[in-house]
PDB file of N, CA and C in Angstrom:
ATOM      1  N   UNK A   1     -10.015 -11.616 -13.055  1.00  0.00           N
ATOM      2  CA  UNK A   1      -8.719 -11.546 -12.406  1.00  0.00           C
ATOM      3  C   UNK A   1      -8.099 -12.933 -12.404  1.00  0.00           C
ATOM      4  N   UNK A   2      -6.628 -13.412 -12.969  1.00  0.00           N
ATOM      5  CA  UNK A   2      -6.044 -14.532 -13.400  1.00  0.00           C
ATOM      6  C   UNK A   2      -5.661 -15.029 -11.749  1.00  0.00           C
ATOM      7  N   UNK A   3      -5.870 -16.138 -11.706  1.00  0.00           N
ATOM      8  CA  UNK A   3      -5.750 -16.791 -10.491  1.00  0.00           C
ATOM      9  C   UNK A   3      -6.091 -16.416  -8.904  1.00  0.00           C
ATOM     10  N   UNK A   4      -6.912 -15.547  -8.810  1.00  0.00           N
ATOM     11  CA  UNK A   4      -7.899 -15.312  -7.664  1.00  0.00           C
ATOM     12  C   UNK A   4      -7.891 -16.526  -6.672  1.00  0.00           C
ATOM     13  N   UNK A   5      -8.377 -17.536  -7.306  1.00  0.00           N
ATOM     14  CA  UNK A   5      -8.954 -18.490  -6.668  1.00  0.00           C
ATOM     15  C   UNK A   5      -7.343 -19.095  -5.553  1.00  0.00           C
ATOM     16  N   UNK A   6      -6.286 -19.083  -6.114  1.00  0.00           N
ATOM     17  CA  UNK A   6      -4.850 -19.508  -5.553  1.00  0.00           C
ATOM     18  C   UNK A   6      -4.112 -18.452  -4.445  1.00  0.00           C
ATOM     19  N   UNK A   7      -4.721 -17.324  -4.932  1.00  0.00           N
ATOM     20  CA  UNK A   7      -4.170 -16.190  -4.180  1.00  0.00           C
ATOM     21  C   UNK A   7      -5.429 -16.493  -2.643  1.00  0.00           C
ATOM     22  N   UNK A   8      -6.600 -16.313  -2.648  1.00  0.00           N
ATOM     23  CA  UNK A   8      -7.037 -16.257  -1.980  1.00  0.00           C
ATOM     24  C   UNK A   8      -6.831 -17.658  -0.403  1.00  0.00           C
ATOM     25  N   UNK A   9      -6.598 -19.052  -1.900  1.00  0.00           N
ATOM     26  CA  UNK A   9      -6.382 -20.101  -0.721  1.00  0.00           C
ATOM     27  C   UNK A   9      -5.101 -19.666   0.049  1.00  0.00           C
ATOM     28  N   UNK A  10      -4.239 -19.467  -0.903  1.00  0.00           N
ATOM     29  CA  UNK A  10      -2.990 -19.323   0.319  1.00  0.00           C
ATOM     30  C   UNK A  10      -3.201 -18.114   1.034  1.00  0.00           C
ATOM     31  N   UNK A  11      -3.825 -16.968   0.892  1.00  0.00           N
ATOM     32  CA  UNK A  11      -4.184 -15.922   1.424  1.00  0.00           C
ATOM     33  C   UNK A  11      -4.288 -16.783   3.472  1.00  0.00           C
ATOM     34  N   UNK A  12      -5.780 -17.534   2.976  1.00  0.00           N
ATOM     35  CA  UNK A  12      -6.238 -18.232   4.038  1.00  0.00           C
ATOM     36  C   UNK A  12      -5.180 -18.577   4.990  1.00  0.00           C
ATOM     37  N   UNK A  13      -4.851 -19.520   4.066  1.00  0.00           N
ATOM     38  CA  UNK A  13      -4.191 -20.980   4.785  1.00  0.00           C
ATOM     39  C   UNK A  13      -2.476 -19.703   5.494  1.00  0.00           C
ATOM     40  N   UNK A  14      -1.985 -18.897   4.841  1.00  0.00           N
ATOM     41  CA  UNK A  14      -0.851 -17.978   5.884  1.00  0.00           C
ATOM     42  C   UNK A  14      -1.499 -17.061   6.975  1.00  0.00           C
ATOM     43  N   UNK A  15      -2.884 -16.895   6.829  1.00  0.00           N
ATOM     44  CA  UNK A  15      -3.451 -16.020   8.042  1.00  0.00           C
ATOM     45  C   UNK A  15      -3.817 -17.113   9.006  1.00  0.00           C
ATOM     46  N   UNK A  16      -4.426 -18.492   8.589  1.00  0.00           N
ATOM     47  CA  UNK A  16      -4.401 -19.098   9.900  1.00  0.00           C
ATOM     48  C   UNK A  16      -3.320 -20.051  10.227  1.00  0.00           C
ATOM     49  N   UNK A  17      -2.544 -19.983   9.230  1.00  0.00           N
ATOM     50  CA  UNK A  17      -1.196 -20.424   9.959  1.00  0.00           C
ATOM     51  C   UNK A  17      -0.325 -19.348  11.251  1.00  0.00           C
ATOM     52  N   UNK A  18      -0.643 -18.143  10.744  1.00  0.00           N
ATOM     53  CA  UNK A  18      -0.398 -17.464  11.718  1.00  0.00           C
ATOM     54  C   UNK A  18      -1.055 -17.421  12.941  1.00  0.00           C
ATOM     55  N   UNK A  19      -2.454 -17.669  12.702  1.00  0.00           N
ATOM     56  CA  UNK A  19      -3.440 -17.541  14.402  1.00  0.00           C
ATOM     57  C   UNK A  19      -2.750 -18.721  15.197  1.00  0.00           C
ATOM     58  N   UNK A  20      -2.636 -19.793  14.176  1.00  0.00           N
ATOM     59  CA  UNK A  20      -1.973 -20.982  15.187  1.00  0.00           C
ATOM     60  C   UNK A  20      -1.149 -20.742  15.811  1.00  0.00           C
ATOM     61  N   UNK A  21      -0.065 -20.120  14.597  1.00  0.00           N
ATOM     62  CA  UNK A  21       1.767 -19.622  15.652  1.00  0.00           C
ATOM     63  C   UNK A  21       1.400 -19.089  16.795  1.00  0.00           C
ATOM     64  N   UNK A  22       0.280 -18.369  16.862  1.00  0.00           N
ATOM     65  CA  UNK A  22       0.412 -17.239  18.096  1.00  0.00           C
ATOM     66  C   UNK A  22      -0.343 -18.444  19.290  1.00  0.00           C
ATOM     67  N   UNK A  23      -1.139 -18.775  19.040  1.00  0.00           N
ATOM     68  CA  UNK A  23      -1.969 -20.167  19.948  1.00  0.00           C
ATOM     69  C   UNK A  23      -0.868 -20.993  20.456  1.00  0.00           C
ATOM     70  N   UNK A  24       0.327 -20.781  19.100  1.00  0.00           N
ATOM     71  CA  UNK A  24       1.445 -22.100  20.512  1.00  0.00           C
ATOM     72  C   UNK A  24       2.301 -21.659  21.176  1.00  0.00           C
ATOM     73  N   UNK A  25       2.342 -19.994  20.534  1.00  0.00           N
ATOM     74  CA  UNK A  25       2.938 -19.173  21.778  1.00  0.00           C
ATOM     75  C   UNK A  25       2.181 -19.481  23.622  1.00  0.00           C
ATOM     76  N   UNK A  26       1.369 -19.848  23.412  1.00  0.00           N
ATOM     77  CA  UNK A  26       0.899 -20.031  25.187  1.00  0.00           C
ATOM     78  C   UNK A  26      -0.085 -18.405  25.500  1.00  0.00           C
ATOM     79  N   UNK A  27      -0.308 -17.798  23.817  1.00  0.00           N
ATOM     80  CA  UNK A  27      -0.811 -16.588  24.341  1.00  0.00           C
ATOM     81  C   UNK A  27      -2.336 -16.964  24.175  1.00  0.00           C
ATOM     82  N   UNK A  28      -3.434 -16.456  25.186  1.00  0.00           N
ATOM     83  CA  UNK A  28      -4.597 -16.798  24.605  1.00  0.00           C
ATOM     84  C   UNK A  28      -5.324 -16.138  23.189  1.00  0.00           C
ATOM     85  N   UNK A  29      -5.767 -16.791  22.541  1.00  0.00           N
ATOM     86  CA  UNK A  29      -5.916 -15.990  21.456  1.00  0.00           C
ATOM     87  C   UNK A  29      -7.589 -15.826  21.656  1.00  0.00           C
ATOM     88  N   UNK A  30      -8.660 -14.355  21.915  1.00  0.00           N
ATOM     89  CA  UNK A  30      -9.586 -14.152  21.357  1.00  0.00           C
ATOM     90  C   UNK A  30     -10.362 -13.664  19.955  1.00  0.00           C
ATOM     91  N   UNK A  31     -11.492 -13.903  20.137  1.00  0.00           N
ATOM     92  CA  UNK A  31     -12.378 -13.965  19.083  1.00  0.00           C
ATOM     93  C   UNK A  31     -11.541 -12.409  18.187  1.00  0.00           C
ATOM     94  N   UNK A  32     -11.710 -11.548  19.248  1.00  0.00           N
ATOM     95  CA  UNK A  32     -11.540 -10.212  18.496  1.00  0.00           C
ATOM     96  C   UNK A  32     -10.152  -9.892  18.014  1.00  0.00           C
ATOM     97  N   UNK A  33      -8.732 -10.790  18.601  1.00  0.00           N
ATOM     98  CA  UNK A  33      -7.727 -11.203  18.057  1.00  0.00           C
ATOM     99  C   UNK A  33      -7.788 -11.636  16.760  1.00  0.00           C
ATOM    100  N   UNK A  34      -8.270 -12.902  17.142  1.00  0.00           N
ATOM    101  CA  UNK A  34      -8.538 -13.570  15.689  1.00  0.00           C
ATOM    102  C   UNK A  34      -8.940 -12.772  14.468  1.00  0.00           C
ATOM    103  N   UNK A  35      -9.869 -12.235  15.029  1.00  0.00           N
ATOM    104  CA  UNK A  35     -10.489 -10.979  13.708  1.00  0.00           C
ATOM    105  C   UNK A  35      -9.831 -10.343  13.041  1.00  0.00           C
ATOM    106  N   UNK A  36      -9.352  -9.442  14.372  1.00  0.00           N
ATOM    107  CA  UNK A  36      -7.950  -8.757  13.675  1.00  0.00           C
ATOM    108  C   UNK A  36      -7.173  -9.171  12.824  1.00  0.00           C
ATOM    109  N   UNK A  37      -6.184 -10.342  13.276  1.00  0.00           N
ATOM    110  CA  UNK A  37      -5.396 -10.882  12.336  1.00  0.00           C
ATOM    111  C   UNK A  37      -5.857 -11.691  10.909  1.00  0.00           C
ATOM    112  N   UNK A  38      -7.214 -11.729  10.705  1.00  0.00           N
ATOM    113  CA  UNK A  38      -7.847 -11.889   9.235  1.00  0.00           C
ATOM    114  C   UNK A  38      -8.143 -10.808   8.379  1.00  0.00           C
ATOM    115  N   UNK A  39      -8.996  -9.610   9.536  1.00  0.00           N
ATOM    116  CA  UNK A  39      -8.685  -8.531   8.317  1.00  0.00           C
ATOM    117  C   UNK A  39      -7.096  -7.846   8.090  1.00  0.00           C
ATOM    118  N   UNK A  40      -6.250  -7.709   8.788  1.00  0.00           N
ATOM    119  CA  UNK A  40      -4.910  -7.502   8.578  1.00  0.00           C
ATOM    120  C   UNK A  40      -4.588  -7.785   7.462  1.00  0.00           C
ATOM    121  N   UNK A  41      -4.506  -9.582   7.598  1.00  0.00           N
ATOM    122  CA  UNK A  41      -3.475 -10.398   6.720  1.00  0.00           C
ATOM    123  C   UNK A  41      -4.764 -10.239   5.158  1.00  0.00           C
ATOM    124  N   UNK A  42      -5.697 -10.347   5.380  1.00  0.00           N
ATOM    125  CA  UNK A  42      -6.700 -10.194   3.926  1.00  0.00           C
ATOM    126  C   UNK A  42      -6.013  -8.899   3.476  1.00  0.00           C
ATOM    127  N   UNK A  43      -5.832  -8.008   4.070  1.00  0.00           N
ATOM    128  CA  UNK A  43      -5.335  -6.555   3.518  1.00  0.00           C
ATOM    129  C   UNK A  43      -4.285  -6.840   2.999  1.00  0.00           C
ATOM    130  N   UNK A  44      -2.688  -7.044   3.445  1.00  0.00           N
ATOM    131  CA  UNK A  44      -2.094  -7.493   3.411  1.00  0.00           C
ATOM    132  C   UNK A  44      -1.838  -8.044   1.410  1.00  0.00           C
ATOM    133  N   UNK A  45      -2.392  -9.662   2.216  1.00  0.00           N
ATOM    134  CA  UNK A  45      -3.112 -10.446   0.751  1.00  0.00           C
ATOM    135  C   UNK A  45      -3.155  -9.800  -0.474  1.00  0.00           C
ATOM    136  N   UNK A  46      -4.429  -8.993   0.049  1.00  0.00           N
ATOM    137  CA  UNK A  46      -4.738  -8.035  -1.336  1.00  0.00           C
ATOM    138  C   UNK A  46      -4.036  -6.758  -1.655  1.00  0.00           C
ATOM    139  N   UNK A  47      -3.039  -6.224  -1.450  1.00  0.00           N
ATOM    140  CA  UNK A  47      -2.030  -5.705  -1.805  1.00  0.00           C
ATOM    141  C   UNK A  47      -1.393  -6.194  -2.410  1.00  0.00           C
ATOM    142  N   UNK A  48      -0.092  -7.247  -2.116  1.00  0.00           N
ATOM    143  CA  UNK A  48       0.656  -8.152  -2.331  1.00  0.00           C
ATOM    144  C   UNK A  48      -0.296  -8.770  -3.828  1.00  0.00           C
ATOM    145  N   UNK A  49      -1.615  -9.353  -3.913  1.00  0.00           N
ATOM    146  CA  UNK A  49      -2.305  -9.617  -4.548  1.00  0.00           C
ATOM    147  C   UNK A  49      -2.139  -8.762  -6.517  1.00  0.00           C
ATOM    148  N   UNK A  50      -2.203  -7.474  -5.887  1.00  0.00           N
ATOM    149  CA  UNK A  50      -2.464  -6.265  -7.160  1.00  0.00           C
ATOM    150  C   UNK A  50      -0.640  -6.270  -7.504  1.00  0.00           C
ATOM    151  N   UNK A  51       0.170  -5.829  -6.266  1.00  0.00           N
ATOM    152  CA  UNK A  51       1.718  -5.769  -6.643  1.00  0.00           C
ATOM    153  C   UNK A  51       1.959  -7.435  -7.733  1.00  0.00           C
ATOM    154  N   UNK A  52       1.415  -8.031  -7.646  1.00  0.00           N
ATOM    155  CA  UNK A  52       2.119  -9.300  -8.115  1.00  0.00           C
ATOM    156  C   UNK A  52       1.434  -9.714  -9.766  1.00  0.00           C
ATOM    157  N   UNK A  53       0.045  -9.040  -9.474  1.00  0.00           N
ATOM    158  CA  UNK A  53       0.189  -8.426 -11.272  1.00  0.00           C
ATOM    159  C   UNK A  53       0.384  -7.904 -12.045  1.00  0.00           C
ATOM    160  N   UNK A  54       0.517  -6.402 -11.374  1.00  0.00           N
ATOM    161  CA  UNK A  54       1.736  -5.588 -11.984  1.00  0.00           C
ATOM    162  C   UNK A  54       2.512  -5.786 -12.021  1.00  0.00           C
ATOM    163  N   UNK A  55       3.120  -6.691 -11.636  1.00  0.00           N
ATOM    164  CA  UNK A  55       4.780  -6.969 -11.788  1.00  0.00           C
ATOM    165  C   UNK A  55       4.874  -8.186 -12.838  1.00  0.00           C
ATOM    166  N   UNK A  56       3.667  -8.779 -13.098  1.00  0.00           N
ATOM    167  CA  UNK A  56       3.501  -9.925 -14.055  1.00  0.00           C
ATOM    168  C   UNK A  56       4.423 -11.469 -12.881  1.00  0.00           C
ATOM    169  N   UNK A  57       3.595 -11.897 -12.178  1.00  0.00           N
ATOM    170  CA  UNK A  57       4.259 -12.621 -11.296  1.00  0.00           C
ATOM    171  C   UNK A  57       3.407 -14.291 -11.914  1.00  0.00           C
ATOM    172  N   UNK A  58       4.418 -15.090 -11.822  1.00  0.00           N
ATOM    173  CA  UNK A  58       3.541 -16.679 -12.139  1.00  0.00           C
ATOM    174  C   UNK A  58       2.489 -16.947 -11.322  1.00  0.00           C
ATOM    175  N   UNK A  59       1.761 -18.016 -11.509  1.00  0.00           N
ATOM    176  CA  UNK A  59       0.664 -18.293 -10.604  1.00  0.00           C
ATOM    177  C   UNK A  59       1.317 -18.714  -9.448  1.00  0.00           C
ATOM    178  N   UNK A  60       2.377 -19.233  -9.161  1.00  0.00           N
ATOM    179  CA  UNK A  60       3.124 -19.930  -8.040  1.00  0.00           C
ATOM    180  C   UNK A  60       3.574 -18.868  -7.409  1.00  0.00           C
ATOM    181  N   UNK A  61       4.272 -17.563  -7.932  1.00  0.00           N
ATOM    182  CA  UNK A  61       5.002 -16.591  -6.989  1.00  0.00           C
ATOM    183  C   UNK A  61       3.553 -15.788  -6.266  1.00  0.00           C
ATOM    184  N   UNK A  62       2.371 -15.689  -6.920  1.00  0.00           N
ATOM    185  CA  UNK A  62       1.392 -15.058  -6.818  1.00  0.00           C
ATOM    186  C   UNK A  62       0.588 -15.866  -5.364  1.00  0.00           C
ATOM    187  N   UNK A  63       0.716 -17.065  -5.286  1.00  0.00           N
ATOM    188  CA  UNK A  63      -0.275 -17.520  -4.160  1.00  0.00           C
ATOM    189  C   UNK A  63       1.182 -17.546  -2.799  1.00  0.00           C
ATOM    190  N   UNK A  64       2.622 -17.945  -3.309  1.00  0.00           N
ATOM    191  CA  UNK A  64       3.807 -17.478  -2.460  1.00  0.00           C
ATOM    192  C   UNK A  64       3.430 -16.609  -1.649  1.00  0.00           C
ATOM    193  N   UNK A  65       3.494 -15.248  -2.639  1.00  0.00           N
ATOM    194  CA  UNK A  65       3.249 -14.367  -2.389  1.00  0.00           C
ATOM    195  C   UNK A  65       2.290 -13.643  -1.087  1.00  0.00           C
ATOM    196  N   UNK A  66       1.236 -13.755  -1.613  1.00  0.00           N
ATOM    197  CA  UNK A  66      -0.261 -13.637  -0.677  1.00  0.00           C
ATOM    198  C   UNK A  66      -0.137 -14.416   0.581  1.00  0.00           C
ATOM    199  N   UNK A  67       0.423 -15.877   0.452  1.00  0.00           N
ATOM    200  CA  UNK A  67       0.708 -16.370   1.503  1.00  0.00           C
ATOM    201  C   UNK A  67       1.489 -15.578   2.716  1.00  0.00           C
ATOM    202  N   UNK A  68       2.381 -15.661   1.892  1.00  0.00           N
ATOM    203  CA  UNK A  68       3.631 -14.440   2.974  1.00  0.00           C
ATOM    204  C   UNK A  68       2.770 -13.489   3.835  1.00  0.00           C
ATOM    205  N   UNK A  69       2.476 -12.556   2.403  1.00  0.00           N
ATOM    206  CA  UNK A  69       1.899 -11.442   3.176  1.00  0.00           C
ATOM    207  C   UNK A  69       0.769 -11.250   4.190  1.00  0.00           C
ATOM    208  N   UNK A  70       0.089 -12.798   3.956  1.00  0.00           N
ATOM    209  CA  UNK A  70      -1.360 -13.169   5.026  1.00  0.00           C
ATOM    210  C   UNK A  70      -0.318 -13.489   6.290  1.00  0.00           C
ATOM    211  N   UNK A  71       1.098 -14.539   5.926  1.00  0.00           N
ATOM    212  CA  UNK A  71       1.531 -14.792   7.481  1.00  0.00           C
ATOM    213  C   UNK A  71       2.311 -13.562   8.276  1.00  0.00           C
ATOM    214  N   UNK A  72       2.459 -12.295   7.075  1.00  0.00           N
ATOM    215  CA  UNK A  72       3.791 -11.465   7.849  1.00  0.00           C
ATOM    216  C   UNK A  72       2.273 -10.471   8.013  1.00  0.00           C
ATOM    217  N   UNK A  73       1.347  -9.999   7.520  1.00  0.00           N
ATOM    218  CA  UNK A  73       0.237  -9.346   8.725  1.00  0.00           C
ATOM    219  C   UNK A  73       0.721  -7.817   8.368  1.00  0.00           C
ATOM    220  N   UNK A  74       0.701  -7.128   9.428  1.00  0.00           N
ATOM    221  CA  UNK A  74       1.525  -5.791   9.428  1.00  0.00           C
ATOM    222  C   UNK A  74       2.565  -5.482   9.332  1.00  0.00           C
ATOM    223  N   UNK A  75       3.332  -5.904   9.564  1.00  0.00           N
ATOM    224  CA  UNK A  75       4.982  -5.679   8.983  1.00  0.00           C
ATOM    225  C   UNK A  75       4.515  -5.562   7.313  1.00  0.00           C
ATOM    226  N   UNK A  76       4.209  -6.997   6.052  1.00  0.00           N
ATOM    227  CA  UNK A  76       3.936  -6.422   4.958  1.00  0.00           C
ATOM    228  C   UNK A  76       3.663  -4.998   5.150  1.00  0.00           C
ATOM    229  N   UNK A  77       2.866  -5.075   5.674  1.00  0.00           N
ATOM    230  CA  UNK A  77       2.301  -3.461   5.350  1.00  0.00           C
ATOM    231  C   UNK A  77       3.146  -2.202   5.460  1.00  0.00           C
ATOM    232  N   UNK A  78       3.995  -2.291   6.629  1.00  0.00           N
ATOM    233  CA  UNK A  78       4.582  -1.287   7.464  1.00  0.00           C
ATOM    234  C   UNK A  78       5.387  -1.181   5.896  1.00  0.00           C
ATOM    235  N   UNK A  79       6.364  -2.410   5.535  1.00  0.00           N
ATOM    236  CA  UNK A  79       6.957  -2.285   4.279  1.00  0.00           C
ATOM    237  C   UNK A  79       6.449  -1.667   3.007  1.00  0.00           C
ATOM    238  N   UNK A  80       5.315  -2.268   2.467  1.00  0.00           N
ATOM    239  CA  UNK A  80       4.660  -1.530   1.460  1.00  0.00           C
ATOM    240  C   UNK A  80       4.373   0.484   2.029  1.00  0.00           C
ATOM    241  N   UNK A  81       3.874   0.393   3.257  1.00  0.00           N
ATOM    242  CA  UNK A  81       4.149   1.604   3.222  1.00  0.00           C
ATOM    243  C   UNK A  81       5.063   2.682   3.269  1.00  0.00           C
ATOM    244  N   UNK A  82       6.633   2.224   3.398  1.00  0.00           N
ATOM    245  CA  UNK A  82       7.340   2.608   3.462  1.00  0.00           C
ATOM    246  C   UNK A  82       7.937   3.379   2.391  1.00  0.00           C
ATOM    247  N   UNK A  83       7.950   2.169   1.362  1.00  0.00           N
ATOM    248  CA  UNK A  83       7.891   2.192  -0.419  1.00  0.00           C
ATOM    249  C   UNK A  83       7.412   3.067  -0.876  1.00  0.00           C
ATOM    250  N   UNK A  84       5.730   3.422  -0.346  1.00  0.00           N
ATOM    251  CA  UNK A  84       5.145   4.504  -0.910  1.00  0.00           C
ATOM    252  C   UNK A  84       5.337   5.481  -0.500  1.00  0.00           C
ATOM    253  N   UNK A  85       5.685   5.442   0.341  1.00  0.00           N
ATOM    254  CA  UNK A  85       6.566   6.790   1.309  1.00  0.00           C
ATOM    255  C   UNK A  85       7.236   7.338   0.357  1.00  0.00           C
ATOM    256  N   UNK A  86       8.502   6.766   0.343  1.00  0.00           N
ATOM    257  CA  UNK A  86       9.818   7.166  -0.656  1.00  0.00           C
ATOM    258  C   UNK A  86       9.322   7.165  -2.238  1.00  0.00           C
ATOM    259  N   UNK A  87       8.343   6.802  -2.695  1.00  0.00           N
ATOM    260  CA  UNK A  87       8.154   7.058  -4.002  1.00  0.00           C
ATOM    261  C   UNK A  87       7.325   8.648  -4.237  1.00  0.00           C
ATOM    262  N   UNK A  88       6.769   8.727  -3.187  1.00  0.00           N
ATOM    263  CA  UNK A  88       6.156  10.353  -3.068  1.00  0.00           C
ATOM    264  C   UNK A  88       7.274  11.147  -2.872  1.00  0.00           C
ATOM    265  N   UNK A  89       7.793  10.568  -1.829  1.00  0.00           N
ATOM    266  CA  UNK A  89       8.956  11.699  -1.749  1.00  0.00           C
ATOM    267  C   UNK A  89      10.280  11.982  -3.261  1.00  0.00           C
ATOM    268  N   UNK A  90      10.187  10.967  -3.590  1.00  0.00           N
ATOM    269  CA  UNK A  90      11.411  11.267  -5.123  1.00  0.00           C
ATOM    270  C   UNK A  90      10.222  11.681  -6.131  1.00  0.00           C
ATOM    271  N   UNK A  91       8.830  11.334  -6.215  1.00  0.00           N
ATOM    272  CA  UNK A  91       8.266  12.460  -7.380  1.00  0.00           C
ATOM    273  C   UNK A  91       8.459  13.571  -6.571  1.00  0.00           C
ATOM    274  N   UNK A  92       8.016  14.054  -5.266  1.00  0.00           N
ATOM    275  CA  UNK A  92       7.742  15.948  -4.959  1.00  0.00           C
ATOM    276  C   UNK A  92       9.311  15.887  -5.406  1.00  0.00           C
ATOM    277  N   UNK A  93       9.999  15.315  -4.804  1.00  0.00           N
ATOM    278  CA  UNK A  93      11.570  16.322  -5.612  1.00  0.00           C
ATOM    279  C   UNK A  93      11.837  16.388  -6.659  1.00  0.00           C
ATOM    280  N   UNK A  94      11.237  15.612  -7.554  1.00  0.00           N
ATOM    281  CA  UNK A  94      11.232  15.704  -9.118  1.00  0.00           C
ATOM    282  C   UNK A  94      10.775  17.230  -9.302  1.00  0.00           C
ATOM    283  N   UNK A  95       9.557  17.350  -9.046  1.00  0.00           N
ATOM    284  CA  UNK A  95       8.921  18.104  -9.432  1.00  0.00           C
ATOM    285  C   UNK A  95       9.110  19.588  -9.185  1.00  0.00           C
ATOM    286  N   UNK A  96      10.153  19.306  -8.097  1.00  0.00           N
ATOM    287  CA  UNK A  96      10.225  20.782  -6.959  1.00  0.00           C
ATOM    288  C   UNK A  96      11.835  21.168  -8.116  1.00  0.00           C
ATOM    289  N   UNK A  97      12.520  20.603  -8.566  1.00  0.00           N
ATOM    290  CA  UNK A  97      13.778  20.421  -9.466  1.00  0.00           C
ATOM    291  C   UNK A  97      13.768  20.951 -10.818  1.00  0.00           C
TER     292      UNK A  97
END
């Protein structure tokens, strides 16, 4: 897999840029917080990760990328799932047509 190694650092470095944001919110952040928001944003990551080679993305938009999606957490997701939402829904109407 072409640039793994870039996707994954920025993967990192936007999931704990995010634990910080929330730490200077004044909110306490625990262990099992923390957790959360690594497997999230790793999910996240690795989505964003596969979309960005199918799409043939540079090594730079590709670790961008992962970054983002490690700092935006669930929202990425909520988005990507949305997408797949509406792409099921225009094949069944293809098909129902």
């Amino acid at each position: 897999m072409p640039h793994i190694e870039i996707a994954v650092l920025y993967s990192l470095l936007g999931a704990f840029a995010h634990l910080a944001s929330i730490d200077l919110t004044e909110k306490p952040v625990v262990i099992r917080t923390a957790l959360d928001n690594l497997v999230i944003s790793a999910f996240a990551a690795a989505i964003t990760y596969l979309v960005a080679l199918r799409l043939g993305w540079q090594v730079y938009g590709i670790g961008l990328g992962c970054g983002m999606a490690a700092w935006m957490g669930a929202k990425i997701l909520t988005h990507f799932e949305q997408r797949f939402l509406e792409r099921l829904d225009e094949s069944k109407n293809r098909r129902i047509t």
